[in-house]
C-alpha atoms as a PDB file:
ATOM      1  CA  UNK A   1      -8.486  -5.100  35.260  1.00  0.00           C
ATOM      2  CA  UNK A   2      -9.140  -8.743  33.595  1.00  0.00           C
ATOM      3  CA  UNK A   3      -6.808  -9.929  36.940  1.00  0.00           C
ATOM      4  CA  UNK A   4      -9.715  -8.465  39.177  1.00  0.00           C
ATOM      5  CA  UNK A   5     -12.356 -11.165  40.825  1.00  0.00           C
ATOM      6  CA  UNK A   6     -15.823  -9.578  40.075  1.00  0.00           C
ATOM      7  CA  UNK A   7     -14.652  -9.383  36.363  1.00  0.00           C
ATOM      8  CA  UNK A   8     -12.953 -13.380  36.045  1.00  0.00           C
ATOM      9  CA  UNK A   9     -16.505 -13.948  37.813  1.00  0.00           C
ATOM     10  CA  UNK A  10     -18.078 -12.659  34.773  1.00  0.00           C
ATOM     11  CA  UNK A  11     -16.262 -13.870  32.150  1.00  0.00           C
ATOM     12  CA  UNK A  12     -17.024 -17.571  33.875  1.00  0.00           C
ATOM     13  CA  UNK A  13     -20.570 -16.722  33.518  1.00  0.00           C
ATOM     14  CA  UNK A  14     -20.454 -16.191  30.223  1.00  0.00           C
ATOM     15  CA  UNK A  15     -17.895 -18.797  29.212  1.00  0.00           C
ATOM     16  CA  UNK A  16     -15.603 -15.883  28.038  1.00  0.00           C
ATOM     17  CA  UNK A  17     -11.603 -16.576  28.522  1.00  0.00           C
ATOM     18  CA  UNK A  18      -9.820 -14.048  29.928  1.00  0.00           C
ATOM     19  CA  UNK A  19      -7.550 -13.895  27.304  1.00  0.00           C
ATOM     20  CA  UNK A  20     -10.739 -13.578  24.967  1.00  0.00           C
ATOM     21  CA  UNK A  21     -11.903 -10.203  26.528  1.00  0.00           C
ATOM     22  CA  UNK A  22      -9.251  -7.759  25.251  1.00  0.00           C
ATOM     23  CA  UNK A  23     -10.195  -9.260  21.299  1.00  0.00           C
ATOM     24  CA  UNK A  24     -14.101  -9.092  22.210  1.00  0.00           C
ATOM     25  CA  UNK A  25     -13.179  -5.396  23.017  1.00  0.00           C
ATOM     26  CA  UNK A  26     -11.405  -5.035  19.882  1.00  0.00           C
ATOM     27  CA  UNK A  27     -14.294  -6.715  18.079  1.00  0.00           C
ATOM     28  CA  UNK A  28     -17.020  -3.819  20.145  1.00  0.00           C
ATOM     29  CA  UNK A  29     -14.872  -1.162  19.537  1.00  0.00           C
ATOM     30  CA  UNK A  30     -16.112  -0.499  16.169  1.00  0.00           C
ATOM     31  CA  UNK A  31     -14.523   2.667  15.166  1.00  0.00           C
ATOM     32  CA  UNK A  32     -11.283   2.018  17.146  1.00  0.00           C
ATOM     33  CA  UNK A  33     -11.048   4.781  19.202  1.00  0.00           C
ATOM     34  CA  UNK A  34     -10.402   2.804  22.640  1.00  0.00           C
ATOM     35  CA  UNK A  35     -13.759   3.241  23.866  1.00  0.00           C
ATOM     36  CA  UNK A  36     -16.673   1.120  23.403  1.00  0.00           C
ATOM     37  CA  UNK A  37     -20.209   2.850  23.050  1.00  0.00           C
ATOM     38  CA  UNK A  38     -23.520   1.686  23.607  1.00  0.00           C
ATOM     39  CA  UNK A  39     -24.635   1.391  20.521  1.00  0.00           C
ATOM     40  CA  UNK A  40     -21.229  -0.193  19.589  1.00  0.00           C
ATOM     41  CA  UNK A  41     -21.596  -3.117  22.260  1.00  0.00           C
ATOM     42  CA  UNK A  42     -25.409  -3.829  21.485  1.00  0.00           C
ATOM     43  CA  UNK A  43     -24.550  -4.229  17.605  1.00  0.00           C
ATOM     44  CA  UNK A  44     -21.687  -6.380  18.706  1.00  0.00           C
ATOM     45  CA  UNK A  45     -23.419  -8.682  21.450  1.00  0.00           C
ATOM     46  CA  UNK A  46     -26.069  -8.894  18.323  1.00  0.00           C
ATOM     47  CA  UNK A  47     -23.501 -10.577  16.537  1.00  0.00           C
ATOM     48  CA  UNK A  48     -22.244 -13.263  19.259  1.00  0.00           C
ATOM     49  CA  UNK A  49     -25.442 -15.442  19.389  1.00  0.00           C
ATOM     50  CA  UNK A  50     -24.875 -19.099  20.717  1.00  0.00           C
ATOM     51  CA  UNK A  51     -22.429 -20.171  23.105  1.00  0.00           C
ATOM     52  CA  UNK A  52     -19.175 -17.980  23.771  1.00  0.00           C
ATOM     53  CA  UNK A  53     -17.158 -19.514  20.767  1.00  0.00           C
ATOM     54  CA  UNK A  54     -18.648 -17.427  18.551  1.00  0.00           C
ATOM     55  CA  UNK A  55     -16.424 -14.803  19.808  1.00  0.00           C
ATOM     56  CA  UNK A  56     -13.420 -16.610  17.370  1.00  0.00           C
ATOM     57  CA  UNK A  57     -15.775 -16.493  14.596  1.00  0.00           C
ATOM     58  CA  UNK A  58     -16.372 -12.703  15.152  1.00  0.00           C
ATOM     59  CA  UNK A  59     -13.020 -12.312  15.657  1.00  0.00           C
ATOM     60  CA  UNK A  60     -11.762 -13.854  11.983  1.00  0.00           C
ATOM     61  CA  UNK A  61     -14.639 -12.231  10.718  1.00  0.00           C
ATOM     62  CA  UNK A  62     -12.893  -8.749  11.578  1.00  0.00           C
ATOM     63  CA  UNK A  63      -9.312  -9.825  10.987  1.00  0.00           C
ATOM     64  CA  UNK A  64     -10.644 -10.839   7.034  1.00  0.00           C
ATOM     65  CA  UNK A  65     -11.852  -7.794   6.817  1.00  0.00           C
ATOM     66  CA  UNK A  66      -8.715  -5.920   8.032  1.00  0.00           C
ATOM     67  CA  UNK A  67      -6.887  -8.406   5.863  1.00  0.00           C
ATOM     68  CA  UNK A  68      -9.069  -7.650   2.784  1.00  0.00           C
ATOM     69  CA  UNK A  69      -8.534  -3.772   3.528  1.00  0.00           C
ATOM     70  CA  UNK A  70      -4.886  -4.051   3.650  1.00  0.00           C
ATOM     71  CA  UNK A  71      -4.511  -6.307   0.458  1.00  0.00           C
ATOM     72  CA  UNK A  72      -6.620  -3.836  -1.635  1.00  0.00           C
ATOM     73  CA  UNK A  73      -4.614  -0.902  -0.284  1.00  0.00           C
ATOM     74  CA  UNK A  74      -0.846  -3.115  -1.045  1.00  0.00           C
ATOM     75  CA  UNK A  75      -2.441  -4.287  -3.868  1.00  0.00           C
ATOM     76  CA  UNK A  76      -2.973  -0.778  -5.097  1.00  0.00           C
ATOM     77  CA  UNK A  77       0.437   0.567  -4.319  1.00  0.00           C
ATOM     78  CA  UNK A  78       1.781  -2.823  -6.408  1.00  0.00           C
ATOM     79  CA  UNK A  79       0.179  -1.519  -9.365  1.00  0.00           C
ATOM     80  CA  UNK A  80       1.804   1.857  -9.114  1.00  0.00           C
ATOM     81  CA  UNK A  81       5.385   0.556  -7.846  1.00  0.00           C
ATOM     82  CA  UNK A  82       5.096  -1.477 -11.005  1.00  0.00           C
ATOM     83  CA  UNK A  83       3.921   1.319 -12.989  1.00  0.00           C
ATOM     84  CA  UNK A  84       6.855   3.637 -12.070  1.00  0.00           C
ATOM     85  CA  UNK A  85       8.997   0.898 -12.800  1.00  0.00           C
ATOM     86  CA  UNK A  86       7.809   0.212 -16.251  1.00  0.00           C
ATOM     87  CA  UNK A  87       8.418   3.746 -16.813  1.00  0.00           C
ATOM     88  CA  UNK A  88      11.973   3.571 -15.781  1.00  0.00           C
ATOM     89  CA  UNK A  89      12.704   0.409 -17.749  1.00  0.00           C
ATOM     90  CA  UNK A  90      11.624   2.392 -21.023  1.00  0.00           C
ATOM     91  CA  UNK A  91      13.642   5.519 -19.710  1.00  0.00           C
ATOM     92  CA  UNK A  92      16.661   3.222 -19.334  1.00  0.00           C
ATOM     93  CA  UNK A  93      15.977   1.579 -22.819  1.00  0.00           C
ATOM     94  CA  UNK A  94      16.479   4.691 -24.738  1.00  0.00           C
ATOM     95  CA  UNK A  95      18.987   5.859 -22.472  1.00  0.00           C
ATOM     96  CA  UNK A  96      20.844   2.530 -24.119  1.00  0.00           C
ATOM     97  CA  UNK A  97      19.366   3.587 -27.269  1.00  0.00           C
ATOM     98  CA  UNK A  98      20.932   6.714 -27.226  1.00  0.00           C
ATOM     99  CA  UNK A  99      24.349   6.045 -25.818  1.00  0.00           C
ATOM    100  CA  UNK A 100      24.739   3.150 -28.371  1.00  0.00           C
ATOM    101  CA  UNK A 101      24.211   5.875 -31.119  1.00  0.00           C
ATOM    102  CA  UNK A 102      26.398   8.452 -29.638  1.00  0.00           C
ATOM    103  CA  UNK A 103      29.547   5.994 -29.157  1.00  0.00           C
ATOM    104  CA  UNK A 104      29.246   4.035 -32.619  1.00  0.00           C
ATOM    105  CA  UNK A 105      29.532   7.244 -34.647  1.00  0.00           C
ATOM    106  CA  UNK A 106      30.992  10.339 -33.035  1.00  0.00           C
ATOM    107  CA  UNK A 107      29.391  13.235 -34.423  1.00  0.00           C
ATOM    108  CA  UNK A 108      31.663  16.930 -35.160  1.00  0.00           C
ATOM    109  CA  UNK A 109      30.205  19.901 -33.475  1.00  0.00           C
ATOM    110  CA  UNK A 110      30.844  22.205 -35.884  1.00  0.00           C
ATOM    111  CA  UNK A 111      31.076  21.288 -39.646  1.00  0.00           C
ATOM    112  CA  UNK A 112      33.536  22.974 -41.915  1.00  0.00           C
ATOM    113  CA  UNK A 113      31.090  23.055 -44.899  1.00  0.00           C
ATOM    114  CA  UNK A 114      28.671  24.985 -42.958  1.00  0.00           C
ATOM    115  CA  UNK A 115      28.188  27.777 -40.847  1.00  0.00           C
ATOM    116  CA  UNK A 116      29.525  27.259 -37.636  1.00  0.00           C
ATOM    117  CA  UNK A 117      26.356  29.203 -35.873  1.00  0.00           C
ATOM    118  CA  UNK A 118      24.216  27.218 -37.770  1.00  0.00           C
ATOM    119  CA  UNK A 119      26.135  24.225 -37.547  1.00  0.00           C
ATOM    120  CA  UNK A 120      25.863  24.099 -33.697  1.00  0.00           C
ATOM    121  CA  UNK A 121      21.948  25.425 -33.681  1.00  0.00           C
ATOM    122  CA  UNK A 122      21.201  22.289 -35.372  1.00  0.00           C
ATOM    123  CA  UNK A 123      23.424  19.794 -33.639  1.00  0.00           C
ATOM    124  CA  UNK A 124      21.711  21.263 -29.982  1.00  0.00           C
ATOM    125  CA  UNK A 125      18.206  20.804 -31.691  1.00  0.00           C
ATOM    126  CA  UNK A 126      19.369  17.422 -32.878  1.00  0.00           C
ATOM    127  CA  UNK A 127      20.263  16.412 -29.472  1.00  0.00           C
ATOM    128  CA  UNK A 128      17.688  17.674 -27.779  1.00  0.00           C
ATOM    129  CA  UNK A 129      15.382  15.642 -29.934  1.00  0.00           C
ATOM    130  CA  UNK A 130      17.049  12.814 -28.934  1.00  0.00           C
ATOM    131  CA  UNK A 131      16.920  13.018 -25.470  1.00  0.00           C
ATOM    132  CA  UNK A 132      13.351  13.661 -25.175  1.00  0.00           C
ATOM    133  CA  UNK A 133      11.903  11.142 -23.559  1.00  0.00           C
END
């Protein structure tokens, strides 16, 4: 519709670009829901005082914002990436720590001093110890 004459017309008139008008809608269109209310375009047009130009300053204004919004939200899923990370690094770490044990001294099963019930109960409780993390 921008292509029409009565609406170039009007964009003259108010020193608006064509190319301007679908990022002045964006800026209106508060809530983004493709449609521009009144109360939307009156608190908008309150915003663009002076001579057409301020329409880029509106225009940064919102895409900071959006920027700042999506920073916080990247920003926050940084922080718990890094978080799961450090928690595999330590997982990994005595991982190392354990298979560094088990392959510089090979433990028996079963003992022949001891009971072999007994034997085993304690070397699954020893393990299992041992790989708690």
């Amino acid at each position: 519709q921008l292509g029409q004459p009565d609406i170039r017309t009007f964009l003259s008139m108010i020193d608006l670009e064509p190319q301007d008008a679908w990022s002045l809608f964006q800026f209106l269109d508060k809530d983004q829901n493709g449609d521009v209310t009144l109360d939307e375009f009156v608190d908008g047009l309150s915003h663009l005082r002076g001579p057409a130009r301020a329409i880029d300053v509106a225009i940064i204004g919102r895409d900071c914002l959006r920027i700042k919004l999506v920073s916080k939200s990247l920003n926050s899923q940084m922080t718990e990436i890094q978080h799961h990370l450090d928690r595999i690094e330590g997982t990994v770490a005595r991982l190392s720590q354990i298979g560094s044990r088990s392959t510089s001294r090979p433990r028996k099963l079963v003992s022949t001093n001891e009971d072999s019930g007994s034997a085993i109960s304690h070397q699954v409780q020893a393990l299992s110890a041992s790989l708690s993390l």
